[in-house]
Protein backbone atom coordinates (compact mmCIF):
# COMPACT_ATOMS: atom_id res chain seq x y z
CA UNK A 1 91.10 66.95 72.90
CA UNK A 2 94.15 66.63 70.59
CA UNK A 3 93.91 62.64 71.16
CA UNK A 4 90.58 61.83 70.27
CA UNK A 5 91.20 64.34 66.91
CA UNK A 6 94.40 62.04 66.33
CA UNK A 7 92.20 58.93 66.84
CA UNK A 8 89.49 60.24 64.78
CA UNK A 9 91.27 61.63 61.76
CA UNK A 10 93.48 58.23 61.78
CA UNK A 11 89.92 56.02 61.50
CA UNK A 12 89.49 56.42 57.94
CA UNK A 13 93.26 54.69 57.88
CA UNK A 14 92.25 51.80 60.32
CA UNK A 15 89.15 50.92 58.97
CA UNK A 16 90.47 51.35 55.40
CA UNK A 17 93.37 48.91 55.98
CA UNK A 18 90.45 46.50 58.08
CA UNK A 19 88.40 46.44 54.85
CA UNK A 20 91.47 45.63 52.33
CA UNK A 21 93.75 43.11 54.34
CA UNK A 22 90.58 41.59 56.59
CA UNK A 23 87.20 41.84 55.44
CA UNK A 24 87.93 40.82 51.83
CA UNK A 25 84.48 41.91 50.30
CA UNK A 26 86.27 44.98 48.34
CA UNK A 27 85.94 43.92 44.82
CA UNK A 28 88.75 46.56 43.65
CA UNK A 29 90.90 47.69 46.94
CA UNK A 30 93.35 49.39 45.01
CA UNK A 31 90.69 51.89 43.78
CA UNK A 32 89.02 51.50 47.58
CA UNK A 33 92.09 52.97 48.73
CA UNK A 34 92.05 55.33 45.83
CA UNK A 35 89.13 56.52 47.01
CA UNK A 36 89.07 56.75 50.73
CA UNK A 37 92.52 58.60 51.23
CA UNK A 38 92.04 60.67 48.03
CA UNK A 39 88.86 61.74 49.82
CA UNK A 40 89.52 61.86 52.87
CA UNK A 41 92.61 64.07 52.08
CA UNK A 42 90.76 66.50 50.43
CA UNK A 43 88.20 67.07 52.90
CA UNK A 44 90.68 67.33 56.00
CA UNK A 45 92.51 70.01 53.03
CA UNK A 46 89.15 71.93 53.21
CA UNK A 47 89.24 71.74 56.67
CA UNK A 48 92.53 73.59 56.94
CA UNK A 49 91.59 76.20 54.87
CA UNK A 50 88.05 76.98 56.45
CA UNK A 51 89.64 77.00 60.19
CA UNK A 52 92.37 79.44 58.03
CA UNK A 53 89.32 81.49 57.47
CA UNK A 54 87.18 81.74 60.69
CA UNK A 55 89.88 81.90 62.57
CA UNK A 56 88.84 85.09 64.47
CA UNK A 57 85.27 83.71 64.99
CA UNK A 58 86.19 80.21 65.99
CA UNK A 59 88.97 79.39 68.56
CA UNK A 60 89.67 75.59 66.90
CA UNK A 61 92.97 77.42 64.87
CA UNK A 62 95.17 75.25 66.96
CA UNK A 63 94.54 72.23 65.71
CA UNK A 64 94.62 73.39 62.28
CA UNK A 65 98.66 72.00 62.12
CA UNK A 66 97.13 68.76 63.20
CA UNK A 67 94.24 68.28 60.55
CA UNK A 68 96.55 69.62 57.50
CA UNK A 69 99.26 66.82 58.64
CA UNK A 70 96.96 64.74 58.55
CA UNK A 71 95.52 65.91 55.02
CA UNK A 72 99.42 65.25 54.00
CA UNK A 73 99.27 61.81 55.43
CA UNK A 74 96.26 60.59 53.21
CA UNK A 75 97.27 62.27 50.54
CA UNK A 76 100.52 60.34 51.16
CA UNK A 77 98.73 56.89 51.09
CA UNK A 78 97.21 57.72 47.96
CA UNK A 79 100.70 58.76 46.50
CA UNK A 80 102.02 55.33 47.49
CA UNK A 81 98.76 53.19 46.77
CA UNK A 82 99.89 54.75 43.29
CA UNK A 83 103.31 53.88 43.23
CA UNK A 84 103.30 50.38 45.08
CA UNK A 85 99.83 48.49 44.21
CA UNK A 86 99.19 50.26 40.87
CA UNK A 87 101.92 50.96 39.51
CA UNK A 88 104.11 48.15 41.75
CA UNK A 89 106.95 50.28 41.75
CA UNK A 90 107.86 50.94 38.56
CA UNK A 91 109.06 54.16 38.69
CA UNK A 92 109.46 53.88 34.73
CA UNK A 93 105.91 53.09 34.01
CA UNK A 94 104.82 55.52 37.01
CA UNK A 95 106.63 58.22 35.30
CA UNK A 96 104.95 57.48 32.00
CA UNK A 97 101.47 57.42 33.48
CA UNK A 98 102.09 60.80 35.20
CA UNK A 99 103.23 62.27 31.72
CA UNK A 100 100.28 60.60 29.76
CA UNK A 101 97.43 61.87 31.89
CA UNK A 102 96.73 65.44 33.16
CA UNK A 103 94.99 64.28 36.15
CA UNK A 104 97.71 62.37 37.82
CA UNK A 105 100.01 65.22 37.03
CA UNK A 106 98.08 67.35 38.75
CA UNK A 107 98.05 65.38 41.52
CA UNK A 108 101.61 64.95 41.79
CA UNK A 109 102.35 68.97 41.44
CA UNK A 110 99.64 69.17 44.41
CA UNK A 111 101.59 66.71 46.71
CA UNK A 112 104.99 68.36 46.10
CA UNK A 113 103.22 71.13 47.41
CA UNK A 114 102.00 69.35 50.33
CA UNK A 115 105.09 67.55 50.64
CA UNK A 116 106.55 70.93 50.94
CA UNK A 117 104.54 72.23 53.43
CA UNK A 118 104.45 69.22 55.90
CA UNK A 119 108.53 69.46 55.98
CA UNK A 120 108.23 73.06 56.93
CA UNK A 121 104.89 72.55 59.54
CA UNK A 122 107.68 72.70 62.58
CA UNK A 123 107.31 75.77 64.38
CA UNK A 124 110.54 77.09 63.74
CA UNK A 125 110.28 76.39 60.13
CA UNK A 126 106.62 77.38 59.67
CA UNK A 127 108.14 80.98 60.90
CA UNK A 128 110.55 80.59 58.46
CA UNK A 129 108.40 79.57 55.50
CA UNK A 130 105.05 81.20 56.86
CA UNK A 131 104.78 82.69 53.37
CA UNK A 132 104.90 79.96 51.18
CA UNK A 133 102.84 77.97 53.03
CA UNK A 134 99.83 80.02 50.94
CA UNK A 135 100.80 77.68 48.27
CA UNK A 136 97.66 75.37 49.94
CA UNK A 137 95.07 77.68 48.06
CA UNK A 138 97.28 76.60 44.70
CA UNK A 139 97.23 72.85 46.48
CA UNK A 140 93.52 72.63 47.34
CA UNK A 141 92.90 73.89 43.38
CA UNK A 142 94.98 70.96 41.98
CA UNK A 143 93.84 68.73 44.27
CA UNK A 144 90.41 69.81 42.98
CA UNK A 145 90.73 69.63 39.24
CA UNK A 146 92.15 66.18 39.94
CA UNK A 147 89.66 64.74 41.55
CA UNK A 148 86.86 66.23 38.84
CA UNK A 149 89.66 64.43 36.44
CA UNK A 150 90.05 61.15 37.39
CA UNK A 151 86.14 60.76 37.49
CA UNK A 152 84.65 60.03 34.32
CA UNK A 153 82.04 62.17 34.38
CA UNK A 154 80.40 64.86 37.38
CA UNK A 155 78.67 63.96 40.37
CA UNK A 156 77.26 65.58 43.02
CA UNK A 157 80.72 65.69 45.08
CA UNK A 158 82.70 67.18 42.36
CA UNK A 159 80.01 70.12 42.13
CA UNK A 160 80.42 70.51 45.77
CA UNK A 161 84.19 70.48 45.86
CA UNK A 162 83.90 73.32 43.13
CA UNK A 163 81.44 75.55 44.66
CA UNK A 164 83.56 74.95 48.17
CA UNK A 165 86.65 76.15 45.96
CA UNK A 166 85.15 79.17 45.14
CA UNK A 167 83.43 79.78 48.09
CA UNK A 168 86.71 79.66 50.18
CA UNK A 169 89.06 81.57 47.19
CA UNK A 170 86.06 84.47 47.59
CA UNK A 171 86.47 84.67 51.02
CA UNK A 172 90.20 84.67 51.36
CA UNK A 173 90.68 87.35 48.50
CA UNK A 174 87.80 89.19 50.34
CA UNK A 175 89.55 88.53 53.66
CA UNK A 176 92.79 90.27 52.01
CA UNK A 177 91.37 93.04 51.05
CA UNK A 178 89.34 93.95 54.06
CA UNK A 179 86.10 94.63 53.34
């Protein structure tokens, strides 16, 4: 079972990189790959958090490691679609950008945190850092308000990203104080 979840949560990768480097009828790939890993990363970060959640109804908790590394990775390939095709290195300019809008601030806070958490996902270090890895409810926000952000104006996803925020902050505050 855990390959074909590795296979599946890598296709959004392969077919991503098919589209770019082979197909060549992106008009923009550099906001293709904006997109795809930027969404795919959040939903696979939703993911996480839900199986957090329904984790005594639903025995799929042990491949919750496996979908938030995963989460990390895309939201890795957007970090370096950032740093490599947009801003083509120039950690300078990159730096500038990051400083001059909110949104891609946001994002990188959100990725530190990730970044964080995907060093510590060992199971010796998980033990260790069990606590802080609650910093992906502060994660999945940022990740949210960046997304609503970058887009220019709301759509239909952004409203769903919001409600599914709330919906899964109720739940977990609920779920901590027992009732």
């Amino acid at each position: 079972m855990r390959w074909l979840l590795f296979i599946g949560l890598l296709l959004p990768a392969l077919i991503t990189s098919w589209q770019v480097f082979f197909a060549q009828n992106i008009t923009d790939p550099i906001k293709y790959i904006y997109t795809v890993t930027g969404t795919t990363s959040i939903i696979l970060l939703f993911a996480t958090t839900t199986l957090s959640l329904i984790k005594n109804r639903v025995n799929l908790i042990t491949y919750r490691r496996q979908i938030g590394l995963f989460g990390f990775f895309y939201a890795l390939l957007h970090f370096l679609n950032f740093l490599i095709f947009d801003m083509q290195l120039d950690i300078v300019f990159a730096f500038e950008e990051t400083l001059d809008k909110p949104f891609i601030y946001l994002g990188m806070v959100a990725f530190l945190i990730l970044l964080f958490m995907a060093s510590t996902s060992t199971k010796k270090l998980f033990a260790k850092y069990n606590k802080y890895h609650k910093a992906l409810y502060v994660a999945l926000i940022l990740v949210t308000v960046h997304f609503v952000m970058a887009q220019k104006s709301l759509n239909m996803a952004q409203y769903f990203y919001l409600v599914l925020i709330g919906f899964i902050l109720f739940f977990k505050f609920k779920q901590r104080l027992h009732f």
